[in-house]
C-alpha atoms as a PDB file:
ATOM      1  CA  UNK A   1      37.746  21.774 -16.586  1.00  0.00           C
ATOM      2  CA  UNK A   2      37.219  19.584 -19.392  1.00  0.00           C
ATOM      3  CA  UNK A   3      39.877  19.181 -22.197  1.00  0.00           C
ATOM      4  CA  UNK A   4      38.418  19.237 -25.590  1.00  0.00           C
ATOM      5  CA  UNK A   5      40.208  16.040 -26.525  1.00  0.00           C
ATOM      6  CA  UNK A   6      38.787  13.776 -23.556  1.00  0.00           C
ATOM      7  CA  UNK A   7      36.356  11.113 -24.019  1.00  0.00           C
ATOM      8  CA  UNK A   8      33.640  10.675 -21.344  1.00  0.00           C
ATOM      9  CA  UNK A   9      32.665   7.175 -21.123  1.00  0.00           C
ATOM     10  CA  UNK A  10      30.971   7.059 -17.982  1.00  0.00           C
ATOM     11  CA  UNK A  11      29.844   9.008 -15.021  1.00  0.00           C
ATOM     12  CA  UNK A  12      31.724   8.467 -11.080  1.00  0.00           C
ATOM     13  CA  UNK A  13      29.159   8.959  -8.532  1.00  0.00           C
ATOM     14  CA  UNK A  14      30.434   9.379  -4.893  1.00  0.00           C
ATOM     15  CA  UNK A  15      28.604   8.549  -1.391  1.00  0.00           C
ATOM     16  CA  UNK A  16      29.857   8.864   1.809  1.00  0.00           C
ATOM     17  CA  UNK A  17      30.389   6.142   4.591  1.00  0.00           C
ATOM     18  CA  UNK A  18      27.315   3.804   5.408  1.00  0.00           C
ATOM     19  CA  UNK A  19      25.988   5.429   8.591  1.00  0.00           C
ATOM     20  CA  UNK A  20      25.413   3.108  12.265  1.00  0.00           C
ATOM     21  CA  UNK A  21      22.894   0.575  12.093  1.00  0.00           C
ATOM     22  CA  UNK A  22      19.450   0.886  13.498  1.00  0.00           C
ATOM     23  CA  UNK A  23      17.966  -0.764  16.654  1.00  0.00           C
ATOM     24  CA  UNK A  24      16.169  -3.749  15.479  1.00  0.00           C
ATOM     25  CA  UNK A  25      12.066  -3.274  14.969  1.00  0.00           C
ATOM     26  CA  UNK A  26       9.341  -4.823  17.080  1.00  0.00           C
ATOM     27  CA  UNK A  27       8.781  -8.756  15.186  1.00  0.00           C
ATOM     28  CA  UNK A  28       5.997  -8.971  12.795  1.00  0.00           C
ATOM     29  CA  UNK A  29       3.514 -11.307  12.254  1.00  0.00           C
ATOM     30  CA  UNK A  30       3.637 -12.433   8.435  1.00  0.00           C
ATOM     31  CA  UNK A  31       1.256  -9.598   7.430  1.00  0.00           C
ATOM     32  CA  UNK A  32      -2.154 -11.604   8.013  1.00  0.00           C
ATOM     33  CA  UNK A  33      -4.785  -9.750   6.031  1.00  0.00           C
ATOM     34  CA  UNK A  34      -7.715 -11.842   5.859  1.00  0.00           C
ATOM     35  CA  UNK A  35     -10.246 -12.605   8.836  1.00  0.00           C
ATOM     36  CA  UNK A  36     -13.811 -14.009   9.445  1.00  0.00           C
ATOM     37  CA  UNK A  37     -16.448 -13.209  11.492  1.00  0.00           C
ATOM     38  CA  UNK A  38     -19.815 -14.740  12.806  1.00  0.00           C
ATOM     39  CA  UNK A  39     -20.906 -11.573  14.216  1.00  0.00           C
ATOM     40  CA  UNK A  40     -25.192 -11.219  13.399  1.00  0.00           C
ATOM     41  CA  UNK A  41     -24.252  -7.724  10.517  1.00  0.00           C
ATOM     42  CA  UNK A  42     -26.717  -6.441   8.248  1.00  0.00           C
ATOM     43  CA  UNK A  43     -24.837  -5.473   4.906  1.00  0.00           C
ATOM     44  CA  UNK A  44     -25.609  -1.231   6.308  1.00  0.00           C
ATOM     45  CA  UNK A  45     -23.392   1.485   6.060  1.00  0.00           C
ATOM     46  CA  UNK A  46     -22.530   3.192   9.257  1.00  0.00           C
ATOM     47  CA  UNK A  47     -20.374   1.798  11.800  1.00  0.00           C
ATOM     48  CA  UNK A  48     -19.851  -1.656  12.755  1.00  0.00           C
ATOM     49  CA  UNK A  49     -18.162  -3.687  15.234  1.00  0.00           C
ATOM     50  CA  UNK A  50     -17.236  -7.369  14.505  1.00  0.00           C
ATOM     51  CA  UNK A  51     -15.321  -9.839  16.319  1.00  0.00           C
ATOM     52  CA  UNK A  52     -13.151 -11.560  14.742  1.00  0.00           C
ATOM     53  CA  UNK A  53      -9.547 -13.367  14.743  1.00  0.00           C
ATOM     54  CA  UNK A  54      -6.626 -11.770  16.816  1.00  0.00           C
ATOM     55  CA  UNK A  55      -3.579 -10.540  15.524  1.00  0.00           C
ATOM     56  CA  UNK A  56      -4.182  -9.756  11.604  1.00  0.00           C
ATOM     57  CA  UNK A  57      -1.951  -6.355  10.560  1.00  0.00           C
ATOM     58  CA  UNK A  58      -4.954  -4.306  10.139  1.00  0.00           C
ATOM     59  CA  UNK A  59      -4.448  -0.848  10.942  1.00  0.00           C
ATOM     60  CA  UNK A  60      -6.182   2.400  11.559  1.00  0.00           C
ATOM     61  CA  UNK A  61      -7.370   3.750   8.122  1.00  0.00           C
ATOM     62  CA  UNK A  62      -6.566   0.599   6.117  1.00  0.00           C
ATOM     63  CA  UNK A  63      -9.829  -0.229   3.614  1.00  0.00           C
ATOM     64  CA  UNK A  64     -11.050  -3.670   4.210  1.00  0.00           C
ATOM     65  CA  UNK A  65     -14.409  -5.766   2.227  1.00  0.00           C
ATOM     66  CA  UNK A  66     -16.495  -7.629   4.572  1.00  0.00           C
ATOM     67  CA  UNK A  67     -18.499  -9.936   2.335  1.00  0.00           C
ATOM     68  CA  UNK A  68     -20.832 -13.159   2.653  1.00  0.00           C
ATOM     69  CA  UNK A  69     -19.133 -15.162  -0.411  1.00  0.00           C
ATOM     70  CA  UNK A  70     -22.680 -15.934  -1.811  1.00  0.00           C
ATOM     71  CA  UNK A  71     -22.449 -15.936  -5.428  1.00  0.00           C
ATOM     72  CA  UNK A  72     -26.074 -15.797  -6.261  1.00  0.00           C
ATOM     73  CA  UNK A  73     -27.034 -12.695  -3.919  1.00  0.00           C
ATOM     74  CA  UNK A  74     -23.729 -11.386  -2.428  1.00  0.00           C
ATOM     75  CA  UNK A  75     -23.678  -8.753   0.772  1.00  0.00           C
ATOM     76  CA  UNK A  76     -20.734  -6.716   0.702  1.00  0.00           C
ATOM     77  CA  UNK A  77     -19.597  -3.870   2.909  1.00  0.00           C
ATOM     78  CA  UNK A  78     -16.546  -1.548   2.861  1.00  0.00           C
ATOM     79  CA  UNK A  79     -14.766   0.864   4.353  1.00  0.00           C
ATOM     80  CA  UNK A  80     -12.286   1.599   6.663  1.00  0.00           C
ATOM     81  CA  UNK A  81     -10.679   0.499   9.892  1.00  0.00           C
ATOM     82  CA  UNK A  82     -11.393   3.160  12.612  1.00  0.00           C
ATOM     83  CA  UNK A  83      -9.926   0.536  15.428  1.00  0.00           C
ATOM     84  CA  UNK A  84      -8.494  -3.467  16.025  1.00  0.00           C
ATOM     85  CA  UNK A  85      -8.047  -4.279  19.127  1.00  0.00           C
ATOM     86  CA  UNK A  86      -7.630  -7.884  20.286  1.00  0.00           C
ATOM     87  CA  UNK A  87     -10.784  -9.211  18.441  1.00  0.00           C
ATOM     88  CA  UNK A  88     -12.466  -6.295  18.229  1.00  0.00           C
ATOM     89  CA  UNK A  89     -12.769  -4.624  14.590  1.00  0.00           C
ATOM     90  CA  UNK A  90     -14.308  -1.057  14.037  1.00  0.00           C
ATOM     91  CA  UNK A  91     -14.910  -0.511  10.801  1.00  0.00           C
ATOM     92  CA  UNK A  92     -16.876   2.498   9.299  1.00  0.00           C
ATOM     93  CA  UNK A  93     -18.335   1.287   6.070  1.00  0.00           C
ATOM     94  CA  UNK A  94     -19.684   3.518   3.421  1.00  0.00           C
ATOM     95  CA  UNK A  95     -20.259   1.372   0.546  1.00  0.00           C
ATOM     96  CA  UNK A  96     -22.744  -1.816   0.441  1.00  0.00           C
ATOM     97  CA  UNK A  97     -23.907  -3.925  -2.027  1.00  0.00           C
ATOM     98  CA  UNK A  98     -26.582  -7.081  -2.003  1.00  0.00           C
ATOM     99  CA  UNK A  99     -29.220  -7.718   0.357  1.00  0.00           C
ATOM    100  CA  UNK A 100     -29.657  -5.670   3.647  1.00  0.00           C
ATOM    101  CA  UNK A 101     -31.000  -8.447   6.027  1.00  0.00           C
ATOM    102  CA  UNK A 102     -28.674 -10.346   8.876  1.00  0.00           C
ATOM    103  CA  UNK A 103     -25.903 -12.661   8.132  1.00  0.00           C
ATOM    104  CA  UNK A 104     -23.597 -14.130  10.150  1.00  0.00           C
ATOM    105  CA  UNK A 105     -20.649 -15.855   7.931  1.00  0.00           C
ATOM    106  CA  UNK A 106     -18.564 -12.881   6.908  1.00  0.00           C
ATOM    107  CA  UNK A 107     -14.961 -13.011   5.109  1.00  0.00           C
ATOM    108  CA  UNK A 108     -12.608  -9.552   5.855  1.00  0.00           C
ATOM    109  CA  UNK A 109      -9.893  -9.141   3.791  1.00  0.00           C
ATOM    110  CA  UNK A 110      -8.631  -5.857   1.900  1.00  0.00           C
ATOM    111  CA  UNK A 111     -10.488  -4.308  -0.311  1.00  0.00           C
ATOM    112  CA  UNK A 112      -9.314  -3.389  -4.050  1.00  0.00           C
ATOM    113  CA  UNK A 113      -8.501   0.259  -2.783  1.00  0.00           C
ATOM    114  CA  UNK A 114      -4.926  -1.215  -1.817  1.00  0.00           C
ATOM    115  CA  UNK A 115      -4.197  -2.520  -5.223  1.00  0.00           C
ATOM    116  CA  UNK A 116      -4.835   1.408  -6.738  1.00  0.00           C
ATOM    117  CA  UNK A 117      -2.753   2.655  -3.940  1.00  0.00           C
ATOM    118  CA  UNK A 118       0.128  -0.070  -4.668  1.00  0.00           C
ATOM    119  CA  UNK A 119       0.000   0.681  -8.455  1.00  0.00           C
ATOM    120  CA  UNK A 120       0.527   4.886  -7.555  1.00  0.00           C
ATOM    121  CA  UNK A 121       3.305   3.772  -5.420  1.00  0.00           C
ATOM    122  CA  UNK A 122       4.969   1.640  -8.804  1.00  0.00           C
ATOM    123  CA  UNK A 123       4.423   4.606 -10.999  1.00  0.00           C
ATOM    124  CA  UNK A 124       5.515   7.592  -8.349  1.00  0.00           C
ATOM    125  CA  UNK A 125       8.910   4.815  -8.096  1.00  0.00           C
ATOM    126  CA  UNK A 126       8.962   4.634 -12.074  1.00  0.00           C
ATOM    127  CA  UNK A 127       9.078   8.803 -12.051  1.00  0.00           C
ATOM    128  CA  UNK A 128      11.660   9.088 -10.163  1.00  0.00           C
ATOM    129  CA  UNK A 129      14.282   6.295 -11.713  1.00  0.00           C
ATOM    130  CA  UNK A 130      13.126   8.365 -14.847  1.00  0.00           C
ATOM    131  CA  UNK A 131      13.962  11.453 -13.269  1.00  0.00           C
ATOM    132  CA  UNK A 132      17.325  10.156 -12.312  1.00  0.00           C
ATOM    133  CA  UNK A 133      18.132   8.709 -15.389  1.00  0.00           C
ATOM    134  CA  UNK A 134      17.920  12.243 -17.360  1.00  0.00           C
ATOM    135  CA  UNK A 135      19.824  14.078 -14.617  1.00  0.00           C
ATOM    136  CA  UNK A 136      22.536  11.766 -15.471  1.00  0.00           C
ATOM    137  CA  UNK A 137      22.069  12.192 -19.392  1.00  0.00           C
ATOM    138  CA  UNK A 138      21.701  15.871 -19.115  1.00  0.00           C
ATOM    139  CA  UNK A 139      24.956  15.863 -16.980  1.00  0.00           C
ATOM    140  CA  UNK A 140      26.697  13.484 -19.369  1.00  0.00           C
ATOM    141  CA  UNK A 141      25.726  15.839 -22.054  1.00  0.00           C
ATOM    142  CA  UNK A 142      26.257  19.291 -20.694  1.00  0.00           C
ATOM    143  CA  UNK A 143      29.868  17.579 -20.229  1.00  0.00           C
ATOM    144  CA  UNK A 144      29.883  16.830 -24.320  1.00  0.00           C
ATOM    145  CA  UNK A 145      28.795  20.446 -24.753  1.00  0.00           C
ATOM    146  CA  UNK A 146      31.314  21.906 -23.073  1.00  0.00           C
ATOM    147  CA  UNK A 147      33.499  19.816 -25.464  1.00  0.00           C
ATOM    148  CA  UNK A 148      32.272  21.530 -28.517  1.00  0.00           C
ATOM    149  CA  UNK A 149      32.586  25.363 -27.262  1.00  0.00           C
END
């Protein structure tokens, strides 16, 4: 119970012992992203399989842009990964752009999907420190309230 002559000046929040630590994860491999591929591709949607380096973190479901790097008449394809396995990429694209015809010089990296997905990530972490912020406030001043009655 409060005393009406108090001052609160600040706010003591409690936590319990840190729990055990955790086994240690599987290594990593410095998050490579990017590939390229000589595989013969026509810029087509449907699905593709490219060979390409080993060992890049793409995973199942991740959006990746295969593109030529031509700036006069680019070929680009997207969409996403249904498999990597060794070499092997599977990638079910549903969005081209450019020229149709072979090519056999491709760049794979991420597509711009990532960066939307990153930025909702920011703001749903933004929300909550917000949140938090005016549970402690409203706390701090249900406490002056009290004070008043």
């Amino acid at each position: 119970m409060c005393n009406c002559n108090d001052n609160i000046n600040s706010v003591t929040v409690y936590t319990g012992p840190a729990g055990p630590t955790g086994p240690q994860g599987p290594a990593g491999n410095d998050s490579i992203l990017t590939g390229t591929s000589t595989s013969n591709l026509a810029a087509t949607t449907g699905t593709k399989t490219i060979v390409t380096q080993a060992n890049i973190s793409w995973v199942p479901g991740m959006r990746l842009r295969v593109s030529d790097g031509a700036p006069a008449t680019p070929r680009i394809m997207e969409g996403e990964v249904s498999t990597y396995t060794g070499t092997t990429l599977v990638l079910n694209v549903d969005y081209t752009e450019g020229p149709a015809s072979l090519w056999n010089n491709w760049v794979i990296g991420v597509s711009g999907a990532v960066v939307l997905l990153v930025q909702q990530v920011l703001l749903v972490q933004l929300v909550q420190q917000a949140l938090i912020l005016l549970i402690y406030y409203r706390m701090l001043y249900s406490f002056q309230v009290q004070h008043i009655h």
